[in-house]
PDB file of N, CA and C in Angstrom:
ATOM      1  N   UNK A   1      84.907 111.114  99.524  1.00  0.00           N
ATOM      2  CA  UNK A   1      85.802 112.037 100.173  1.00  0.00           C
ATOM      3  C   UNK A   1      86.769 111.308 101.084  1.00  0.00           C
ATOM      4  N   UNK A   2      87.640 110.343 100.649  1.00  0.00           N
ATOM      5  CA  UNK A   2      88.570 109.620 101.370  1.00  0.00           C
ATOM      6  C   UNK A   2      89.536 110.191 100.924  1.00  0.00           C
ATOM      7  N   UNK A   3      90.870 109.896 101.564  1.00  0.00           N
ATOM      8  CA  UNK A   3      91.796 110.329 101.444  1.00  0.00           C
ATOM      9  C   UNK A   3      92.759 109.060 102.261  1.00  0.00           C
ATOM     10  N   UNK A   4      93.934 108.826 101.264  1.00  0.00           N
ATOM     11  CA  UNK A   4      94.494 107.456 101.885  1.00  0.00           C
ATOM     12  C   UNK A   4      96.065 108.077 102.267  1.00  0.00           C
ATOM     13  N   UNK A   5      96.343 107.487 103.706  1.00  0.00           N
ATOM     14  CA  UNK A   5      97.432 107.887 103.858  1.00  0.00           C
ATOM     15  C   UNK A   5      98.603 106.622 103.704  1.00  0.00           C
ATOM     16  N   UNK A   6     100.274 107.202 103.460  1.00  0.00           N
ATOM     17  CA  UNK A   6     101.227 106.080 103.259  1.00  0.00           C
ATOM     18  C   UNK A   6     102.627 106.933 104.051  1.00  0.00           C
ATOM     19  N   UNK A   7     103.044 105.437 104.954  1.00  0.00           N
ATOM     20  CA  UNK A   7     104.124 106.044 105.747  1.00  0.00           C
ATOM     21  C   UNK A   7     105.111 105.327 104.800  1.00  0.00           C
ATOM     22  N   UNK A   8     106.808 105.432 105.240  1.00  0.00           N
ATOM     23  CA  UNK A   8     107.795 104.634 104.537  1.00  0.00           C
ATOM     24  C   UNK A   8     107.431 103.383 104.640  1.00  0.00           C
ATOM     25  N   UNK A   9     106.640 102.916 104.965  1.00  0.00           N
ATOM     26  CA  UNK A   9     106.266 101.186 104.696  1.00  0.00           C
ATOM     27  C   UNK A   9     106.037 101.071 103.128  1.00  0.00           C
ATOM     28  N   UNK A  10     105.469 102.233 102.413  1.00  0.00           N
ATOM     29  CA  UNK A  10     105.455 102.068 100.820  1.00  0.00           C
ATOM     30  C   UNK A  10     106.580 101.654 100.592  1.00  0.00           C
ATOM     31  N   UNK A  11     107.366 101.411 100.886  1.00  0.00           N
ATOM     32  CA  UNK A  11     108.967 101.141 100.352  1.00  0.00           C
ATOM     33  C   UNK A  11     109.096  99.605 100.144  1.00  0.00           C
ATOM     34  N   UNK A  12     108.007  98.792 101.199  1.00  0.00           N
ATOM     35  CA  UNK A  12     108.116  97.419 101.005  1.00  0.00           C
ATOM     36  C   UNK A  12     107.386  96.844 100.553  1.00  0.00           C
ATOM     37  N   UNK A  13     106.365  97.785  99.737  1.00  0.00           N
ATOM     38  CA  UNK A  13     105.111  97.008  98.925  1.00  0.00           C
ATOM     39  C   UNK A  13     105.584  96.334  98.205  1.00  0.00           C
ATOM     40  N   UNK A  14     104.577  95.016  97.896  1.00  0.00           N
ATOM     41  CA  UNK A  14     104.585  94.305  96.850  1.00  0.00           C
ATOM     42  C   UNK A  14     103.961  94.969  95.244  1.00  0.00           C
ATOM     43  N   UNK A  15     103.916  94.151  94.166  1.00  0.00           N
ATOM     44  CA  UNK A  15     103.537  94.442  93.183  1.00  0.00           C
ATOM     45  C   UNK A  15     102.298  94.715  93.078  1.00  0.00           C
ATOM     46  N   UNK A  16     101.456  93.916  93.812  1.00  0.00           N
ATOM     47  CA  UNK A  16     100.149  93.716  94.058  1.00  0.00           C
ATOM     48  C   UNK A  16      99.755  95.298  94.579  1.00  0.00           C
ATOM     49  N   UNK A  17     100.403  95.171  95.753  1.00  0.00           N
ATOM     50  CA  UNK A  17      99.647  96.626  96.618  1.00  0.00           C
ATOM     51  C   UNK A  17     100.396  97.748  95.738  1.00  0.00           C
ATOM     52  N   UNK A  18     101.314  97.590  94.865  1.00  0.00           N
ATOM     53  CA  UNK A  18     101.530  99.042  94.104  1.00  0.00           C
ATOM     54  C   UNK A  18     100.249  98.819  93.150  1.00  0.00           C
ATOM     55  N   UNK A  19     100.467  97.902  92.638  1.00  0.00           N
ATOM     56  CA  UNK A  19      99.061  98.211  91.386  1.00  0.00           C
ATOM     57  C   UNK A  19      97.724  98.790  91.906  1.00  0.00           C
ATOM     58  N   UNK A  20      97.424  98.330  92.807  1.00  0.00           N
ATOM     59  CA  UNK A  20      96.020  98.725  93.779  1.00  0.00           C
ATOM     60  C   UNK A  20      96.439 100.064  93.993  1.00  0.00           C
ATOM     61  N   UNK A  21      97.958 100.396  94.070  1.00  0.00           N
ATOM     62  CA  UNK A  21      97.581 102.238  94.497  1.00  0.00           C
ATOM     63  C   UNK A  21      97.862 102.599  94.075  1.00  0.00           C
ATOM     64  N   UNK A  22      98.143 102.104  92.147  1.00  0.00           N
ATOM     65  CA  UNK A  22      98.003 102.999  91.045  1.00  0.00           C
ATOM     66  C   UNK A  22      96.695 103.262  90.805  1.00  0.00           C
ATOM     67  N   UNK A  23      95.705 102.992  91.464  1.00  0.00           N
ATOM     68  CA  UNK A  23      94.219 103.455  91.307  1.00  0.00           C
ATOM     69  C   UNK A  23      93.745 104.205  91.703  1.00  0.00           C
ATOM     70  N   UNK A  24      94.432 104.663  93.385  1.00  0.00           N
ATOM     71  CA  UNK A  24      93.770 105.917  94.036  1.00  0.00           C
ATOM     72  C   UNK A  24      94.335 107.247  93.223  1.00  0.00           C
ATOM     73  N   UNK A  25      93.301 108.344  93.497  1.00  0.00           N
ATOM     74  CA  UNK A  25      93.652 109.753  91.996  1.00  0.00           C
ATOM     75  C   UNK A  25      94.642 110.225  93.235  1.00  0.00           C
ATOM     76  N   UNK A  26      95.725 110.897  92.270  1.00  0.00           N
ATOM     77  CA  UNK A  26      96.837 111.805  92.884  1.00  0.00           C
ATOM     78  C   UNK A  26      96.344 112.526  94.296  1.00  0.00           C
ATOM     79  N   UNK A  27      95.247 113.171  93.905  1.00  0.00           N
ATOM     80  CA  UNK A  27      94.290 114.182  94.833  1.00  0.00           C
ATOM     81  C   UNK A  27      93.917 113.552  96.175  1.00  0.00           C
ATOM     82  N   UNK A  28      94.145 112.260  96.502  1.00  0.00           N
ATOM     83  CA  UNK A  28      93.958 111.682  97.695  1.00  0.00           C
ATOM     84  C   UNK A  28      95.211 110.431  98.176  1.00  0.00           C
ATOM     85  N   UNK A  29      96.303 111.071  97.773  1.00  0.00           N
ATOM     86  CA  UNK A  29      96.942 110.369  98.486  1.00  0.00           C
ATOM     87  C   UNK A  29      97.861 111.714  99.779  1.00  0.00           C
ATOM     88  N   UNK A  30      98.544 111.097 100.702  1.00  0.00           N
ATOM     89  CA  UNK A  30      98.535 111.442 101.801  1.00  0.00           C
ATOM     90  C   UNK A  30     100.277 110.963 102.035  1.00  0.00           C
ATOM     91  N   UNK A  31     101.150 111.578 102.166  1.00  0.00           N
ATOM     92  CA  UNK A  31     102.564 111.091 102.642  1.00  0.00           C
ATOM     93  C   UNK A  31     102.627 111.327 104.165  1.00  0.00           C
ATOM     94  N   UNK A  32     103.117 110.321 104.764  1.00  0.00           N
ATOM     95  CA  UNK A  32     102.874 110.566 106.206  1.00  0.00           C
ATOM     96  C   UNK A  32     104.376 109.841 106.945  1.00  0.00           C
ATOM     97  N   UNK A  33     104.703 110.206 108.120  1.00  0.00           N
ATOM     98  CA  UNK A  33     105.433 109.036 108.837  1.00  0.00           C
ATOM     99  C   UNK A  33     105.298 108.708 109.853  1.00  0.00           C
ATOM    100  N   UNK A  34     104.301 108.476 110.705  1.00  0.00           N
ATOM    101  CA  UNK A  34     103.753 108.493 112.090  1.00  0.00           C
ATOM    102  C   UNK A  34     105.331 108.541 112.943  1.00  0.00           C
ATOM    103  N   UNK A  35     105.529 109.674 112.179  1.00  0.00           N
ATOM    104  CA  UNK A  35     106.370 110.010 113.760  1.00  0.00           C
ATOM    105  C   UNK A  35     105.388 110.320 115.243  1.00  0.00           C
ATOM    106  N   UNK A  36     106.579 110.220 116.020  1.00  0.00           N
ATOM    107  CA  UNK A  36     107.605 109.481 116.665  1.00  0.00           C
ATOM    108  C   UNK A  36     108.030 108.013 116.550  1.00  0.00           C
ATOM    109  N   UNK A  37     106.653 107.087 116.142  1.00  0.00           N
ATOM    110  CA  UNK A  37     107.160 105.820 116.011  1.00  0.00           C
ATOM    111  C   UNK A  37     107.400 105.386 114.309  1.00  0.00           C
ATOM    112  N   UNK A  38     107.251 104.008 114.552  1.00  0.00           N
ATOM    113  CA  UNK A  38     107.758 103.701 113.412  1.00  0.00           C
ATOM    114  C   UNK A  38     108.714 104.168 112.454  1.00  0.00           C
ATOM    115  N   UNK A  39     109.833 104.276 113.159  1.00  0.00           N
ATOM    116  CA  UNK A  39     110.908 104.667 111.957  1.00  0.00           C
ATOM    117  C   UNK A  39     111.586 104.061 111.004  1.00  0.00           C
ATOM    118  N   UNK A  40     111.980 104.517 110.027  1.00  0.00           N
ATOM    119  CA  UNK A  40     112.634 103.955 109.154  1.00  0.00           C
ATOM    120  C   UNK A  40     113.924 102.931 109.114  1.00  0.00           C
ATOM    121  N   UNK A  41     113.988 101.887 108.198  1.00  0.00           N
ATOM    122  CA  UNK A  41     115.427 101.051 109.199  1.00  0.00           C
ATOM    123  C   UNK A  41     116.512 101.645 109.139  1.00  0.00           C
ATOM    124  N   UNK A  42     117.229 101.459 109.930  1.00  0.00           N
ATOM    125  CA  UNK A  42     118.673 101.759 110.508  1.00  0.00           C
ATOM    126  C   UNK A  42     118.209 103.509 111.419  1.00  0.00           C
ATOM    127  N   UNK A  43     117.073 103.685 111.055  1.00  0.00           N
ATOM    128  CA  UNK A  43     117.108 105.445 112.138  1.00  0.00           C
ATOM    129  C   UNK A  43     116.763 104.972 113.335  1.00  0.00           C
ATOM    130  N   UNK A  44     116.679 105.236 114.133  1.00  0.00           N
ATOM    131  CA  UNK A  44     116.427 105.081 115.814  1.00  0.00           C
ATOM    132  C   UNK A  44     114.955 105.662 116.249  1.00  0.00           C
ATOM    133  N   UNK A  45     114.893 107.097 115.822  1.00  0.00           N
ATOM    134  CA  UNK A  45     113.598 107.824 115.685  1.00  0.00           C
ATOM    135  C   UNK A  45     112.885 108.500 114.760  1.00  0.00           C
ATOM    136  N   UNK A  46     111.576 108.159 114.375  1.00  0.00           N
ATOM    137  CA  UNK A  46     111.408 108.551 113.454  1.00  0.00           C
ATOM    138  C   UNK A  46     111.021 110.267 113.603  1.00  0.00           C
ATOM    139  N   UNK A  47     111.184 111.168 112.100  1.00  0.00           N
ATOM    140  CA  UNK A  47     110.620 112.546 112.817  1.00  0.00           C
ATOM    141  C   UNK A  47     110.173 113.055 111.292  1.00  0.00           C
ATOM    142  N   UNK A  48     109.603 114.413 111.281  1.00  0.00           N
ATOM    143  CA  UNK A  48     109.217 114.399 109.906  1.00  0.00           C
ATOM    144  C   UNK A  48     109.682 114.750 108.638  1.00  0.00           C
ATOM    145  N   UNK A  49     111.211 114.959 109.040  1.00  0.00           N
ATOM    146  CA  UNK A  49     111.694 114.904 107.913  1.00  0.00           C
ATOM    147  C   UNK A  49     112.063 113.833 107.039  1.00  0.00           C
ATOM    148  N   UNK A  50     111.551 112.567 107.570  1.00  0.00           N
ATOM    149  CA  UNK A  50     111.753 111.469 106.431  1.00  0.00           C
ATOM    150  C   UNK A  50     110.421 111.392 105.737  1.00  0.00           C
ATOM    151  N   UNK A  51     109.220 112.333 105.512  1.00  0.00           N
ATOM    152  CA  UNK A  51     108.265 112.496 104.712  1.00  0.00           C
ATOM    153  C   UNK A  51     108.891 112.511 103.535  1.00  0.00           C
ATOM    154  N   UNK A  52     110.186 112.975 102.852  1.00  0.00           N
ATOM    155  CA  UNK A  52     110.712 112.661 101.744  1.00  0.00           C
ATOM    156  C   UNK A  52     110.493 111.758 101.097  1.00  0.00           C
ATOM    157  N   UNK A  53     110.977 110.835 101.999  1.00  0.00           N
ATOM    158  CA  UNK A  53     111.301 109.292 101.624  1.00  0.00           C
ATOM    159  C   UNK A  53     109.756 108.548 101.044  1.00  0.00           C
ATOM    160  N   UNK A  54     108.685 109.279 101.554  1.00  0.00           N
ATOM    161  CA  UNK A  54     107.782 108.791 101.410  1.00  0.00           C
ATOM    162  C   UNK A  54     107.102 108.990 100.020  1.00  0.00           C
ATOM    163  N   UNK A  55     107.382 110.563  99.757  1.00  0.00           N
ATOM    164  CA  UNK A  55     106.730 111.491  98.751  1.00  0.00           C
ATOM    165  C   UNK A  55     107.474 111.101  97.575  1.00  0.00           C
ATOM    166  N   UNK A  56     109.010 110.413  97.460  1.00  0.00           N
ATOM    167  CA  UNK A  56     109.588 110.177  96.348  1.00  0.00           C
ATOM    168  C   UNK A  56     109.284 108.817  95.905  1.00  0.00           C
ATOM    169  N   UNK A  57     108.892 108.035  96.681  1.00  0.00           N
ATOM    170  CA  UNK A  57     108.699 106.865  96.006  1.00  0.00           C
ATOM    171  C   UNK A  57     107.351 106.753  95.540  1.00  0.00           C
ATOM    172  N   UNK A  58     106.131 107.662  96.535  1.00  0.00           N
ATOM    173  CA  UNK A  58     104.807 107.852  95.637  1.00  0.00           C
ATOM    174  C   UNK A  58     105.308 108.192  94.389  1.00  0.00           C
ATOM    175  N   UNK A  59     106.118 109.019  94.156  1.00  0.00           N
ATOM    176  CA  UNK A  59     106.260 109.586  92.465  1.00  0.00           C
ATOM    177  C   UNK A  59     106.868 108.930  91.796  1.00  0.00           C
ATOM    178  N   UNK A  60     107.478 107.778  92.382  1.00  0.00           N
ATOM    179  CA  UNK A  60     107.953 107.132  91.261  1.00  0.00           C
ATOM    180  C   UNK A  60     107.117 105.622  91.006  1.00  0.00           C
ATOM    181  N   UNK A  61     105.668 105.772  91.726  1.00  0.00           N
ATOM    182  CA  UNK A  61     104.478 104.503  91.104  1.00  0.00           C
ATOM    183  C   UNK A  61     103.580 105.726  90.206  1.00  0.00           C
TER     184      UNK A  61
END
Protein backbone atom coordinates (compact mmCIF):
# COMPACT_ATOMS: atom_id res chain seq x y z
CA UNK A 1 0.00 0.00 0.00
CA UNK A 2 2.60 2.64 -1.10
CA UNK A 3 1.95 5.23 -3.06
CA UNK A 4 4.89 7.29 -4.73
CA UNK A 5 4.77 10.84 -5.09
CA UNK A 6 6.54 13.18 -8.16
CA UNK A 7 6.95 16.98 -8.14
CA UNK A 8 8.24 18.87 -11.55
CA UNK A 9 11.65 17.47 -10.77
CA UNK A 10 10.25 14.47 -13.10
CA UNK A 11 11.16 16.76 -15.81
CA UNK A 12 14.92 16.17 -15.11
CA UNK A 13 15.01 12.50 -14.78
CA UNK A 14 17.41 10.52 -16.27
CA UNK A 15 16.77 7.39 -18.36
CA UNK A 16 17.55 5.29 -15.58
CA UNK A 17 15.00 6.82 -13.05
CA UNK A 18 12.30 6.89 -15.95
CA UNK A 19 12.73 3.19 -16.49
CA UNK A 20 12.49 2.44 -12.67
CA UNK A 21 9.13 4.43 -12.81
CA UNK A 22 7.92 2.63 -15.63
CA UNK A 23 7.45 -0.05 -12.95
CA UNK A 24 5.37 1.58 -10.36
CA UNK A 25 1.29 0.56 -11.48
CA UNK A 26 -0.58 3.76 -12.67
CA UNK A 27 -2.71 3.29 -9.33
CA UNK A 28 0.14 4.62 -7.17
CA UNK A 29 1.59 7.28 -8.62
CA UNK A 30 0.99 10.71 -7.03
CA UNK A 31 1.51 14.29 -9.02
CA UNK A 32 2.51 16.75 -6.57
CA UNK A 33 4.41 20.24 -6.36
CA UNK A 34 5.36 20.97 -2.86
CA UNK A 35 4.11 24.19 -3.14
CA UNK A 36 5.04 26.93 -1.78
CA UNK A 37 8.58 25.82 -2.33
CA UNK A 38 10.34 24.41 -4.88
CA UNK A 39 9.24 25.99 -7.93
CA UNK A 40 9.60 25.45 -11.23
CA UNK A 41 12.52 27.33 -13.27
CA UNK A 42 12.04 30.71 -14.30
CA UNK A 43 8.58 30.92 -11.72
CA UNK A 44 9.42 32.70 -8.52
CA UNK A 45 6.64 30.73 -6.54
CA UNK A 46 5.59 27.70 -6.76
CA UNK A 47 1.54 27.08 -6.36
CA UNK A 48 -0.70 24.33 -7.50
CA UNK A 49 -1.43 25.00 -10.56
CA UNK A 50 1.77 23.77 -12.04
CA UNK A 51 0.48 20.10 -11.00
CA UNK A 52 -0.05 20.10 -14.81
CA UNK A 53 3.29 20.14 -15.60
CA UNK A 54 3.70 17.27 -13.53
CA UNK A 55 0.66 15.03 -14.62
CA UNK A 56 1.68 15.56 -18.41
CA UNK A 57 4.91 14.34 -18.40
CA UNK A 58 3.82 11.22 -16.08
CA UNK A 59 1.70 10.48 -19.27
CA UNK A 60 4.00 10.77 -21.50
CA UNK A 61 6.53 7.76 -19.62
Amino acid sequence: NTYFGFTHLITKFNQQQIQALRYIPVNRLLAETDAPYMPPRGIRINTPIYVGEVVEKLTTL
